[in-house]
C-alpha atoms as a PDB file:
ATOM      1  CA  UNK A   1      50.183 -15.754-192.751  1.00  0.00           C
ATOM      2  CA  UNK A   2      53.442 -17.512-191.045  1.00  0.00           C
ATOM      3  CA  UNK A   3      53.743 -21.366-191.191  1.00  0.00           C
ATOM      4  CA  UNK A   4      51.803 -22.413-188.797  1.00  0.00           C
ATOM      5  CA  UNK A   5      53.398 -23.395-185.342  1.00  0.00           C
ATOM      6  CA  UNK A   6      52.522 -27.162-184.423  1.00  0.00           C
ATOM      7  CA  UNK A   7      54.123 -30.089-182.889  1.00  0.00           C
ATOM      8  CA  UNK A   8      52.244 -33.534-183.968  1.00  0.00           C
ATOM      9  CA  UNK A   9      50.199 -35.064-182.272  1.00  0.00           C
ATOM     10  CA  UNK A  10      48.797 -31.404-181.689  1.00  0.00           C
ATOM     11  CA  UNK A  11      45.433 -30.962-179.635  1.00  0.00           C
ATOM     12  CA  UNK A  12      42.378 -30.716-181.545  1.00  0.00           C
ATOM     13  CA  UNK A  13      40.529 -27.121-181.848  1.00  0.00           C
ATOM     14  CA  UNK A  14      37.663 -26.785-178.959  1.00  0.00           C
ATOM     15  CA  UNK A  15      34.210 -27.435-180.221  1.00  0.00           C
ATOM     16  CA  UNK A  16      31.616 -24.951-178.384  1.00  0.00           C
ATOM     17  CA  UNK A  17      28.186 -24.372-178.756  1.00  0.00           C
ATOM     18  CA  UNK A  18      26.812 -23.563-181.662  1.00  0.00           C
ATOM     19  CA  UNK A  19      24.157 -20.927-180.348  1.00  0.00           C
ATOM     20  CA  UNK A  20      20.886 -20.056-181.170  1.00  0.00           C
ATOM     21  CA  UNK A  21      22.121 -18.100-184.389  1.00  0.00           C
ATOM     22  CA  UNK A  22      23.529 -20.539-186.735  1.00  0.00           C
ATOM     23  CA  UNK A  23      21.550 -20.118-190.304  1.00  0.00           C
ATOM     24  CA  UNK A  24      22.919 -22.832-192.901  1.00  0.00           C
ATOM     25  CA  UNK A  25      23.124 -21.757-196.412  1.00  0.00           C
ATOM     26  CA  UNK A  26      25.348 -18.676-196.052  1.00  0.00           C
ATOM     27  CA  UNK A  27      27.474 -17.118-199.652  1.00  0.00           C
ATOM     28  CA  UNK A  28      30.758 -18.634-200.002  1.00  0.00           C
ATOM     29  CA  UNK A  29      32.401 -15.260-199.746  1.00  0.00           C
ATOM     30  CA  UNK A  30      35.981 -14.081-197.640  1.00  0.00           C
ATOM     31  CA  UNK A  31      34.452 -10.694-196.475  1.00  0.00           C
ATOM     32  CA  UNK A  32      31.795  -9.827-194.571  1.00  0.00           C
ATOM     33  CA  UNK A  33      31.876  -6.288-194.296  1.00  0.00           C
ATOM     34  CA  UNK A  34      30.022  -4.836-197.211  1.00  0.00           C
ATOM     35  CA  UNK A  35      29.765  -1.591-197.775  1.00  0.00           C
ATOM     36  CA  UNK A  36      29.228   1.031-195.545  1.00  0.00           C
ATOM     37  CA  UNK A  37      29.448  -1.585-192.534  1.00  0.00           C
ATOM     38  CA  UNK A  38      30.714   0.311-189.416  1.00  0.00           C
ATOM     39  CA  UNK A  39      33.137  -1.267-187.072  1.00  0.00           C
ATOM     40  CA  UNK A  40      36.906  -1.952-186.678  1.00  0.00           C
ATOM     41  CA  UNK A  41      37.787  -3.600-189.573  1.00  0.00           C
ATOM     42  CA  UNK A  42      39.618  -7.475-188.602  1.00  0.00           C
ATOM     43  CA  UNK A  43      41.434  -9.729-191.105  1.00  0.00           C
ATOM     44  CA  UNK A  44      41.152 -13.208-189.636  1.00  0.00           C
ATOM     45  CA  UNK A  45      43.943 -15.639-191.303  1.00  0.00           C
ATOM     46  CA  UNK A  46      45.365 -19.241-190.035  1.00  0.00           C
ATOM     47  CA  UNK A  47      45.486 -22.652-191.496  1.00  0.00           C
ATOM     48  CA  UNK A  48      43.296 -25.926-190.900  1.00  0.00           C
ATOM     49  CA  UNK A  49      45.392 -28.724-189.843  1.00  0.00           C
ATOM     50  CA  UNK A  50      44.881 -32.349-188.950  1.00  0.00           C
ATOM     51  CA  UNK A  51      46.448 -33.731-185.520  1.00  0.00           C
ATOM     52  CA  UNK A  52      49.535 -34.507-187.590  1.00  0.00           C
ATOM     53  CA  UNK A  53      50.009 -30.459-188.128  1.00  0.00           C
ATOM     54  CA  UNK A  54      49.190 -31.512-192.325  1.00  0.00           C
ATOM     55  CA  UNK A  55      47.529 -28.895-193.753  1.00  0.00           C
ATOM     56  CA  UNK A  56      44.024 -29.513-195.070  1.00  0.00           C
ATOM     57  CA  UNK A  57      43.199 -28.376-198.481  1.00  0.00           C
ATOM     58  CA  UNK A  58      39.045 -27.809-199.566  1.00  0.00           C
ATOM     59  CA  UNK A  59      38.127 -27.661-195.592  1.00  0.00           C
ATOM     60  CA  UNK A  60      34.873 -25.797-195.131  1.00  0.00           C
ATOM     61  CA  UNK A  61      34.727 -23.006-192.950  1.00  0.00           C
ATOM     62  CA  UNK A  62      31.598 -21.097-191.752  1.00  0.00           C
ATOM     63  CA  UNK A  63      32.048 -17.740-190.014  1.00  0.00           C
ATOM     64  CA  UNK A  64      29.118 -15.963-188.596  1.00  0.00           C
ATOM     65  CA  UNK A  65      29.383 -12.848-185.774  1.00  0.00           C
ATOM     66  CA  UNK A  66      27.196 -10.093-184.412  1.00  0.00           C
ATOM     67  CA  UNK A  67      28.101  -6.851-186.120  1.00  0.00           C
ATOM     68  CA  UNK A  68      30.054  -3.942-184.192  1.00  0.00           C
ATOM     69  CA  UNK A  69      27.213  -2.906-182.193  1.00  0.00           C
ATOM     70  CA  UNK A  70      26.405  -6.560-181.351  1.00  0.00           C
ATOM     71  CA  UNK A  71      23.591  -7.406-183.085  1.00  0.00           C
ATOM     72  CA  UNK A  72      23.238 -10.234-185.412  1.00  0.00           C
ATOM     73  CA  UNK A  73      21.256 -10.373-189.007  1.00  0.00           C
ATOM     74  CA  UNK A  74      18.236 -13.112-188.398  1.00  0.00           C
ATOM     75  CA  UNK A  75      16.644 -12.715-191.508  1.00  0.00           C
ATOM     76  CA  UNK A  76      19.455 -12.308-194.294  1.00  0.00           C
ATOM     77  CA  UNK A  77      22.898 -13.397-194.083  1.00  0.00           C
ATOM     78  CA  UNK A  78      24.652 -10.217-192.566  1.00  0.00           C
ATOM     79  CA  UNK A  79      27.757 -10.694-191.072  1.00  0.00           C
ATOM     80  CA  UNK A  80      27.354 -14.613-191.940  1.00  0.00           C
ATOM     81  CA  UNK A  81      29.818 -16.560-194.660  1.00  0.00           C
ATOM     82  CA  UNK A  82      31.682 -19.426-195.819  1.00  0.00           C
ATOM     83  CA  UNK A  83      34.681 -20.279-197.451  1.00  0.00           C
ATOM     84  CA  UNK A  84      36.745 -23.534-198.393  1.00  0.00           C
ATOM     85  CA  UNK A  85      40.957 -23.276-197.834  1.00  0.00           C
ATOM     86  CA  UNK A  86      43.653 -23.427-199.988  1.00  0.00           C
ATOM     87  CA  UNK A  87      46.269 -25.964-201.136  1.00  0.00           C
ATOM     88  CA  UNK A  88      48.005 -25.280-198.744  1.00  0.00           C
ATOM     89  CA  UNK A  89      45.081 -25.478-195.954  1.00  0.00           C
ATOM     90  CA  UNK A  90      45.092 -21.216-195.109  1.00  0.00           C
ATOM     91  CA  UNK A  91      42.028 -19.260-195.059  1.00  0.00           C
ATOM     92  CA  UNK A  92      41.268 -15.273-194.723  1.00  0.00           C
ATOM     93  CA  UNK A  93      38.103 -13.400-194.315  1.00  0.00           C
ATOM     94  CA  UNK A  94      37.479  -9.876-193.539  1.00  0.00           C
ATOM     95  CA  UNK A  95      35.371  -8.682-191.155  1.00  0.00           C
ATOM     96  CA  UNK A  96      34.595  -6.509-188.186  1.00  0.00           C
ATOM     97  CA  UNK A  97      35.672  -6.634-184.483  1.00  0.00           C
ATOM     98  CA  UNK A  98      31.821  -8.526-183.373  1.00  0.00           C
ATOM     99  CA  UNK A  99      30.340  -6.266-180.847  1.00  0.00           C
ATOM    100  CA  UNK A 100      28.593  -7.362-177.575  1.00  0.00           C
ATOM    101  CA  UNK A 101      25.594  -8.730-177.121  1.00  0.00           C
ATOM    102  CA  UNK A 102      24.159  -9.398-173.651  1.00  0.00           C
ATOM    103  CA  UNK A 103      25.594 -11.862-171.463  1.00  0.00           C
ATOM    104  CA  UNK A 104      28.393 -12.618-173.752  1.00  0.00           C
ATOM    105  CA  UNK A 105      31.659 -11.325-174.892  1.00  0.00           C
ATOM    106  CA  UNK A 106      32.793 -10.423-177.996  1.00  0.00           C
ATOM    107  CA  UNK A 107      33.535 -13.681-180.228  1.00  0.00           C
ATOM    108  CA  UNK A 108      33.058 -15.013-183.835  1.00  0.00           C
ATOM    109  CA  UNK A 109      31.915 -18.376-184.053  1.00  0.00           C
ATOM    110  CA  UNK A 110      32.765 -20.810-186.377  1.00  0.00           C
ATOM    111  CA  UNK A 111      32.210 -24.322-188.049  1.00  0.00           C
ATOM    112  CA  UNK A 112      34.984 -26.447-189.539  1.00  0.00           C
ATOM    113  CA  UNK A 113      35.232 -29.456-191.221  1.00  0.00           C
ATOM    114  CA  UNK A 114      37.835 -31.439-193.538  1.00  0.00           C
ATOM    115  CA  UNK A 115      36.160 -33.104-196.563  1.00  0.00           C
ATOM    116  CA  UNK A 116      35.011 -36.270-195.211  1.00  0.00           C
ATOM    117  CA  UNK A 117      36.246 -35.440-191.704  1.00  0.00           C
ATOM    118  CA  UNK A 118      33.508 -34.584-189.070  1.00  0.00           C
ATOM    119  CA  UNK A 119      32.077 -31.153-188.357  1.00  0.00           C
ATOM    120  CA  UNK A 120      33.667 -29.090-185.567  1.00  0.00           C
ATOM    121  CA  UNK A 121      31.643 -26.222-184.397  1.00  0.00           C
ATOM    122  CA  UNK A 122      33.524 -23.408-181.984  1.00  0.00           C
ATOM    123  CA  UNK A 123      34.103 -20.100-181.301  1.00  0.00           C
ATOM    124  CA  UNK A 124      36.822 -17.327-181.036  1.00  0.00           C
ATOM    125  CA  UNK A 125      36.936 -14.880-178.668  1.00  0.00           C
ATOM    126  CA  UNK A 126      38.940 -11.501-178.517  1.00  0.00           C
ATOM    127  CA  UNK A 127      42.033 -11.201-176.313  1.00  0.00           C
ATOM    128  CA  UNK A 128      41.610  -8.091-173.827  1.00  0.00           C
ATOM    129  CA  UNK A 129      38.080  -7.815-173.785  1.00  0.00           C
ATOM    130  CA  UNK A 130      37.210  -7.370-170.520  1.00  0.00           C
ATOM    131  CA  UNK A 131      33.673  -9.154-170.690  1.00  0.00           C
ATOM    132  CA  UNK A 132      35.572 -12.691-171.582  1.00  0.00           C
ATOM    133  CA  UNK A 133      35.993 -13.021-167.689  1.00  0.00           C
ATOM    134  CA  UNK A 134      32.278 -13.080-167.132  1.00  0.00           C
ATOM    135  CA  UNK A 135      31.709 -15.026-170.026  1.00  0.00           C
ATOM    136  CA  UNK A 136      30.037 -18.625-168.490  1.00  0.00           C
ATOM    137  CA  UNK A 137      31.578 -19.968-171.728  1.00  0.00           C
ATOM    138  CA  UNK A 138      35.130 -18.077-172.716  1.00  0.00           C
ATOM    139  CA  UNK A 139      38.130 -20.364-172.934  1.00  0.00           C
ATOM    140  CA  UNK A 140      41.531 -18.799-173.476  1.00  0.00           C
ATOM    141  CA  UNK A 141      42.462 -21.850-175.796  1.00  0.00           C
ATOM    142  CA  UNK A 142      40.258 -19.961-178.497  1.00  0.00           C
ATOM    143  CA  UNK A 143      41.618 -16.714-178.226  1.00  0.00           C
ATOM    144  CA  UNK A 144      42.652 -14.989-181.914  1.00  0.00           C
ATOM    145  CA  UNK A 145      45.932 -13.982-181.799  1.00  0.00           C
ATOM    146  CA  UNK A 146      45.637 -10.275-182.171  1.00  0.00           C
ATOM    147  CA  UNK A 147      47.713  -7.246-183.445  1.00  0.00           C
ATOM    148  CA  UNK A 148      46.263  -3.711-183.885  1.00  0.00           C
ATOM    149  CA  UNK A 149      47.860  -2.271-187.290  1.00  0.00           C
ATOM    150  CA  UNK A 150      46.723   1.013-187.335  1.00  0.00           C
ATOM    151  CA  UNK A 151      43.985   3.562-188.090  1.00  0.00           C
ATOM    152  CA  UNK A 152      41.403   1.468-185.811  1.00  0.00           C
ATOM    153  CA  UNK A 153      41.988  -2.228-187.628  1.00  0.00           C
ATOM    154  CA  UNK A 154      42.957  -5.206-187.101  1.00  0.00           C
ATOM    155  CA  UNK A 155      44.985  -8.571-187.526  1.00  0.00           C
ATOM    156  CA  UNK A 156      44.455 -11.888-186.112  1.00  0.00           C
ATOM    157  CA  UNK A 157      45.312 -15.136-186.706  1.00  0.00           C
ATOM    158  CA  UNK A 158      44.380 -18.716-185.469  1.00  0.00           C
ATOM    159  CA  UNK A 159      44.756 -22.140-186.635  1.00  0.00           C
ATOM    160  CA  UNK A 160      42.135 -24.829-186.043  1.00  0.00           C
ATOM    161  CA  UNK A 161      43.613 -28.166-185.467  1.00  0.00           C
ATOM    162  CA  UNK A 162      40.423 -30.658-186.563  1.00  0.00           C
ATOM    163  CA  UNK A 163      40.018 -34.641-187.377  1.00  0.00           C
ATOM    164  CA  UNK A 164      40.697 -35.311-190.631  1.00  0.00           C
ATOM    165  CA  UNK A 165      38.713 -36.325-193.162  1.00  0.00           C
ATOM    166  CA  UNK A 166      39.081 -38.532-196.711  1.00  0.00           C
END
């Protein structure tokens, strides 16, 4: 991905609820779709900063989503994943569009945290979709920057701006 583009002191990331769907314990993996997994296929990049736009190596992020026909995995750990960023504070995981589920719009959500730092939970929504305007919860702040790049997939990006840590 691009350097990321922040101006210090820089707003930190949302938190939002963390649902009813949160399992801990989920694979340290970048890629959720395993085989045979329908849906648009979306490769999620950005970088975890601090408030001083410093990129945070070793932050832990947990992803977990409904798959594309909005259902989520209760009893495994489909669609669910973690992964710790670079030296230089980027992440990437593949994954599918999430589908919808009733009463909500598409999103992924997400926990954050640098080491030592305190745990951000949030979630990012889909730009377009037209179900993020009756969405009791949507904020545009946490919409993935997103670029179609042909045959049906997808690239977004998003940085989360978080408290540092040690």
């Amino acid at each position: 991905p691009p350097a990321p583009d922040c101006n210090a002191p820089a707003p930190l990331t949302p938190a939002m609820t963390e649902g009813p769907y949160y399992m801990p314990g989920s694979p340290e993996r970048t890629s959720l779709v395993e085989q045979g997994s329908p849906g648009n296929r979306l490769t999620l990049t950005g970088f975890v900063l601090d408030e001083n736009c410093a990129p945070i190596p070793g932050a832990w992020i947990d992803f977990w989503q409904t798959d594309a026909a909005g259902s989520y995995d209760n009893t495994g750990y489909g669609m669910r994943g973690h992964q710790f960023t670079g030296d230089q504070g980027r992440y990437r995981l593949e994954t599918v569009l999430p589908g919808l589920y009733p009463g909500r719009t598409s999103h992924i959500h997400v926990k954050v945290q640098a080491p030592g730092g305190p745990e951000l939970t949030t979630q990012l929504f889909v730009p377009g979709e037209p179900a993020n305007q009756s969405d009791r919860i949507f904020d545009e702040r946490l919409l993935m920057d997103l670029q179609e790049v042909g045959d049906g997939a997808y690239w977004a990006q998003y940085d989360f701006i978080v408290e540092g840590g040690e």
